[in-house]
N, C-alpha and C. Protein backbone atom coordinates (compact mmCIF):
# COMPACT_ATOMS: atom_id res chain seq x y z
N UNK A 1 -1.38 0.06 8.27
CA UNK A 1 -1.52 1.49 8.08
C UNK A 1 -2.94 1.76 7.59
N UNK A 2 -3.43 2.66 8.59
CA UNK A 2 -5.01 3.08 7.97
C UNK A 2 -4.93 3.79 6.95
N UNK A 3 -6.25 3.98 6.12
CA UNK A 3 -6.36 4.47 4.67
C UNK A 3 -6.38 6.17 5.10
N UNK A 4 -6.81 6.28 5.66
CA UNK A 4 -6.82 8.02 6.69
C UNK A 4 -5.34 8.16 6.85
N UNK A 5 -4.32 7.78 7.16
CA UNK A 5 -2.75 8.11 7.15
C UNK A 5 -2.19 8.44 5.85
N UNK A 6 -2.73 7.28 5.14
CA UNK A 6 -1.80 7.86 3.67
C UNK A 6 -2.28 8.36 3.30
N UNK A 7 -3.68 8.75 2.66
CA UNK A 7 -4.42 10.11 2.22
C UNK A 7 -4.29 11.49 3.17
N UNK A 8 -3.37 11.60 4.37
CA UNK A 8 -2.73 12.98 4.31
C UNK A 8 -1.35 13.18 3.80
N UNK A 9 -0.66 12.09 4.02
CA UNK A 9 1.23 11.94 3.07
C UNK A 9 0.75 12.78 1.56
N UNK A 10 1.98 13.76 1.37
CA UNK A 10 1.67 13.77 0.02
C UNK A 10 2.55 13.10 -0.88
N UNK A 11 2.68 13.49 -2.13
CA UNK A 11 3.30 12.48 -3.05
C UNK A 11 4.64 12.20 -3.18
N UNK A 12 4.90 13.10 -2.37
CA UNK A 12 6.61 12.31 -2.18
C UNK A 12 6.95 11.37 -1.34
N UNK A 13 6.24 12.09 -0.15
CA UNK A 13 6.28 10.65 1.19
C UNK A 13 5.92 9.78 0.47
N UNK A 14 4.45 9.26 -0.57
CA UNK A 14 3.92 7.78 -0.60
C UNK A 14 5.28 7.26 -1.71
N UNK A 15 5.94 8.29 -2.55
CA UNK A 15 6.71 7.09 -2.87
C UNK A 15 7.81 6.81 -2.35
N UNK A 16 8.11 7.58 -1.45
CA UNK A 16 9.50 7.30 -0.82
C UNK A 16 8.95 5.90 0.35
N UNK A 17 7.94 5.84 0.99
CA UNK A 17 7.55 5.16 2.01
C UNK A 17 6.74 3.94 1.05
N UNK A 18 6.58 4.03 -0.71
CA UNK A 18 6.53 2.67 -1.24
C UNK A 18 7.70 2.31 -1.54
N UNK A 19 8.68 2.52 -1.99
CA UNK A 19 10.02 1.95 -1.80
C UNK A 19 10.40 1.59 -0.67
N UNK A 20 10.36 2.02 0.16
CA UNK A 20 10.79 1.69 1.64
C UNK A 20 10.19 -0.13 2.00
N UNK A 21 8.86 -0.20 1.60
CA UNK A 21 7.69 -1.24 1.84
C UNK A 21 8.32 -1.96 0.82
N UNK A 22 8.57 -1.98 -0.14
CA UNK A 22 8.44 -2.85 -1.64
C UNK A 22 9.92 -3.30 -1.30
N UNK A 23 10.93 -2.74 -0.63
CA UNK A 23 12.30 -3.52 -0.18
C UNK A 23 12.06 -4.06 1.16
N UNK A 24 11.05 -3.80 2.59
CA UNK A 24 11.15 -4.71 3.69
C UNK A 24 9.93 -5.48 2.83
N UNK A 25 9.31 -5.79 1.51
CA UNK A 25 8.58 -6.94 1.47
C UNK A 25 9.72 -7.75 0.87
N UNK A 26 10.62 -7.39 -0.11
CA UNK A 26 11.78 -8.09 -0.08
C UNK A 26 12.30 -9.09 0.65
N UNK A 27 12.80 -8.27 1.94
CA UNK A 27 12.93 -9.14 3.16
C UNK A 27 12.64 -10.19 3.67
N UNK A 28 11.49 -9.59 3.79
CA UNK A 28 10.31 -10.61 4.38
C UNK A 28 10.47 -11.80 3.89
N UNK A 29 9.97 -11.81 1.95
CA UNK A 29 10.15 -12.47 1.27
C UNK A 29 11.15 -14.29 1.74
N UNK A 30 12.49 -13.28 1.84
CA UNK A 30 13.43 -14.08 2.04
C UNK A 30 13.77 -14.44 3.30
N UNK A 31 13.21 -13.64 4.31
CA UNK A 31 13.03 -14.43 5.74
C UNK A 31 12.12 -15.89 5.66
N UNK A 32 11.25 -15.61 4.92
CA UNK A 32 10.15 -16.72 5.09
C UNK A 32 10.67 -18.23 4.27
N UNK A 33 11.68 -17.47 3.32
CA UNK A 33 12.12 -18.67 2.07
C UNK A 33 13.38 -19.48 3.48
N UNK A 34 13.95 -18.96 3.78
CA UNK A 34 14.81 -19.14 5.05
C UNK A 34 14.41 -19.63 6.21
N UNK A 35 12.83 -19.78 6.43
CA UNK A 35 12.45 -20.21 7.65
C UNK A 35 13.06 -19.42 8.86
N UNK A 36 13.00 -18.04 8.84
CA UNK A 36 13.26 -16.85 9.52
C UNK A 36 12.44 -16.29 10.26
N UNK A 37 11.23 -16.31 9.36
CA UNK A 37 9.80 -15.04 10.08
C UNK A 37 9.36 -16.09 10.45
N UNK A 38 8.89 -15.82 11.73
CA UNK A 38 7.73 -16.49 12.59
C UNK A 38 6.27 -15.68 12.02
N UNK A 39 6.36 -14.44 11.66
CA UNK A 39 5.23 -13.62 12.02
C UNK A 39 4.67 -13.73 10.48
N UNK A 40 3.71 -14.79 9.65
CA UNK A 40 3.72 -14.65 8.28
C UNK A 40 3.02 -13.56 8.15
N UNK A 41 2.38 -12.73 9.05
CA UNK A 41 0.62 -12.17 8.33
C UNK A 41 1.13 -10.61 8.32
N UNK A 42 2.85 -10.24 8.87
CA UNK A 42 3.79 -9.56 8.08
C UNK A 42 3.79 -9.40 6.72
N UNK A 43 3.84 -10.26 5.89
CA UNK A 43 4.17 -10.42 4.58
C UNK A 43 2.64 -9.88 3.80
N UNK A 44 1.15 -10.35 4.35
CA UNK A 44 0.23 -10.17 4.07
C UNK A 44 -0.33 -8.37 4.31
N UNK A 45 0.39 -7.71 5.31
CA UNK A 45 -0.30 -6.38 5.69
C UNK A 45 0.64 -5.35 4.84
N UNK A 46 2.02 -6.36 5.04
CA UNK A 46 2.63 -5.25 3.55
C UNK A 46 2.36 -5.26 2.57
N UNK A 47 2.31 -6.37 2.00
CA UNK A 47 1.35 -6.53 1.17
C UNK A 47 0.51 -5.15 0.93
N UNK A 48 -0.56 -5.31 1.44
CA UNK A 48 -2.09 -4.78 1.17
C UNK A 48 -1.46 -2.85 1.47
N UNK A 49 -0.63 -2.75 2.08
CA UNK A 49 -0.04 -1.12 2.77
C UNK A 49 0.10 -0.93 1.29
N UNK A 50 1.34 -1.74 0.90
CA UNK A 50 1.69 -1.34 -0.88
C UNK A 50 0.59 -0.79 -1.73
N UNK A 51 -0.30 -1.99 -1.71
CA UNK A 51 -1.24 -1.86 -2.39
C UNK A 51 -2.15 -0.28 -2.55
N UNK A 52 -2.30 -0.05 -1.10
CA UNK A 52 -3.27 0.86 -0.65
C UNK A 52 -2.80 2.42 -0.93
N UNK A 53 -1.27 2.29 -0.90
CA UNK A 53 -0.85 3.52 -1.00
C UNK A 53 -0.55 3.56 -2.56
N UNK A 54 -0.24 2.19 -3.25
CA UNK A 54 -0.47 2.97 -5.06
C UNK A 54 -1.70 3.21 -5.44
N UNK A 55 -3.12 2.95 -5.01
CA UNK A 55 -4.23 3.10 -5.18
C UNK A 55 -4.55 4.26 -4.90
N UNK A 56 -4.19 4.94 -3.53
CA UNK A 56 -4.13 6.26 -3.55
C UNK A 56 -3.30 7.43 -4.51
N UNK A 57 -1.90 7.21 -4.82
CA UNK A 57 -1.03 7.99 -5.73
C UNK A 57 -2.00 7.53 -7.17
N UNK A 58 -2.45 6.83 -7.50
CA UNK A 58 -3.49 6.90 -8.54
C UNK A 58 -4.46 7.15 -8.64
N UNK A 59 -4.88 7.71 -7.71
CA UNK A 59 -6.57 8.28 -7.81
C UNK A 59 -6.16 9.86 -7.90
N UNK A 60 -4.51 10.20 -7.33
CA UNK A 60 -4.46 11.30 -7.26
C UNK A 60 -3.96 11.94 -8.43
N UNK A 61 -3.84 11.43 -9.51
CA UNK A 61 -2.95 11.53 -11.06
C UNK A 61 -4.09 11.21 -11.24
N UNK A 62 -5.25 10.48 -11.54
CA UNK A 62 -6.75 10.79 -12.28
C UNK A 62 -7.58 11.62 -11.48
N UNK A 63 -7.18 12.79 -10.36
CA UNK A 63 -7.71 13.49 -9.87
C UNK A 63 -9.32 12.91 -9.09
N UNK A 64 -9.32 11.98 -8.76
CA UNK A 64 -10.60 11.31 -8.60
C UNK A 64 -10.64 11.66 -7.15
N UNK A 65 -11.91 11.77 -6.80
CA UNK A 65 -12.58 12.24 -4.74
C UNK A 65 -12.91 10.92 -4.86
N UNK A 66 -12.82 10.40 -3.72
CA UNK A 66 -13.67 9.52 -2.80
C UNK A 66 -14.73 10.36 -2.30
N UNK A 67 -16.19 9.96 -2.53
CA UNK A 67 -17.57 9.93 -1.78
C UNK A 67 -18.55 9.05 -1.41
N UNK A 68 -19.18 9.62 -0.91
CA UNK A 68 -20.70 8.66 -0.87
C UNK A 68 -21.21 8.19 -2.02
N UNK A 69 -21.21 6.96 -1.98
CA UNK A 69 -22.17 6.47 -3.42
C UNK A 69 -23.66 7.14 -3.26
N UNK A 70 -24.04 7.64 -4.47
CA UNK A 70 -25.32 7.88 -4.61
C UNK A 70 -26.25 6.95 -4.63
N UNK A 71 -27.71 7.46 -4.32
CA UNK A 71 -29.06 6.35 -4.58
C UNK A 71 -29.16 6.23 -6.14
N UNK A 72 -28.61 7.27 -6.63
CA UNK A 72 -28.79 7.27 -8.17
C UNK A 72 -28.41 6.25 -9.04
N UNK A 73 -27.00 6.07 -8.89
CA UNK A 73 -26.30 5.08 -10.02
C UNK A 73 -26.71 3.71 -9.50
N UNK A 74 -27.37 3.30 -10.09
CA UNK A 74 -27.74 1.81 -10.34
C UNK A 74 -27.10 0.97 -11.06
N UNK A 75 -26.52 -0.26 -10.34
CA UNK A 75 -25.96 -1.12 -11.46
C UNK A 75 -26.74 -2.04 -12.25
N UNK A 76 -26.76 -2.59 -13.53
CA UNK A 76 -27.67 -3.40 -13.96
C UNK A 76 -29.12 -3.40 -14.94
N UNK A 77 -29.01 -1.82 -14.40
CA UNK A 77 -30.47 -1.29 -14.63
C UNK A 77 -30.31 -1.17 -16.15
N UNK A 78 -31.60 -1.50 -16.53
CA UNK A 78 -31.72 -1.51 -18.24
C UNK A 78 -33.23 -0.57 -18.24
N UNK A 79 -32.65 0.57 -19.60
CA UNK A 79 -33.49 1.27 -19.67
C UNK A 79 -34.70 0.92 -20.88
């Protein structure tokens, strides 16, 4: 799932559709303990979907935009 899909869902879809993910990683889970899934890199993209969509429901509860990094903020820089 691209990062452009779940940043239009609003906050009910992402948690209804992270529950949904967080029980077929379940699955998965136990397909693989079973020697079931052929397909491991399943387990790896749900993975990262999970991930991507609580990263989003949390940027949206600290109200935070995604932008362009500026030329400004420098890391490192000592004044």
């Amino acid at each position: 799932m691209k990062i452009f899909e779940i940043r239009q869902m609003n906050d009910e879809e992402l948690t209804k559709r992270i529950l949904e993910e967080e029980n077929n990683l379940v699955d998965l889970r136990f397909a693989q303990e079973t020697k079931q899934l052929t397909n491991t890199s399943k387990l790896r993209s749900t993975k990262k979907d999970i991930a991507k969509m609580k990263t989003v429901l949390k940027e949206r509860q600290l109200n935070l935009k995604r932008g362009p990094i500026s030329a400004d903020s420098s890391k490192g820089e000592k004044e």
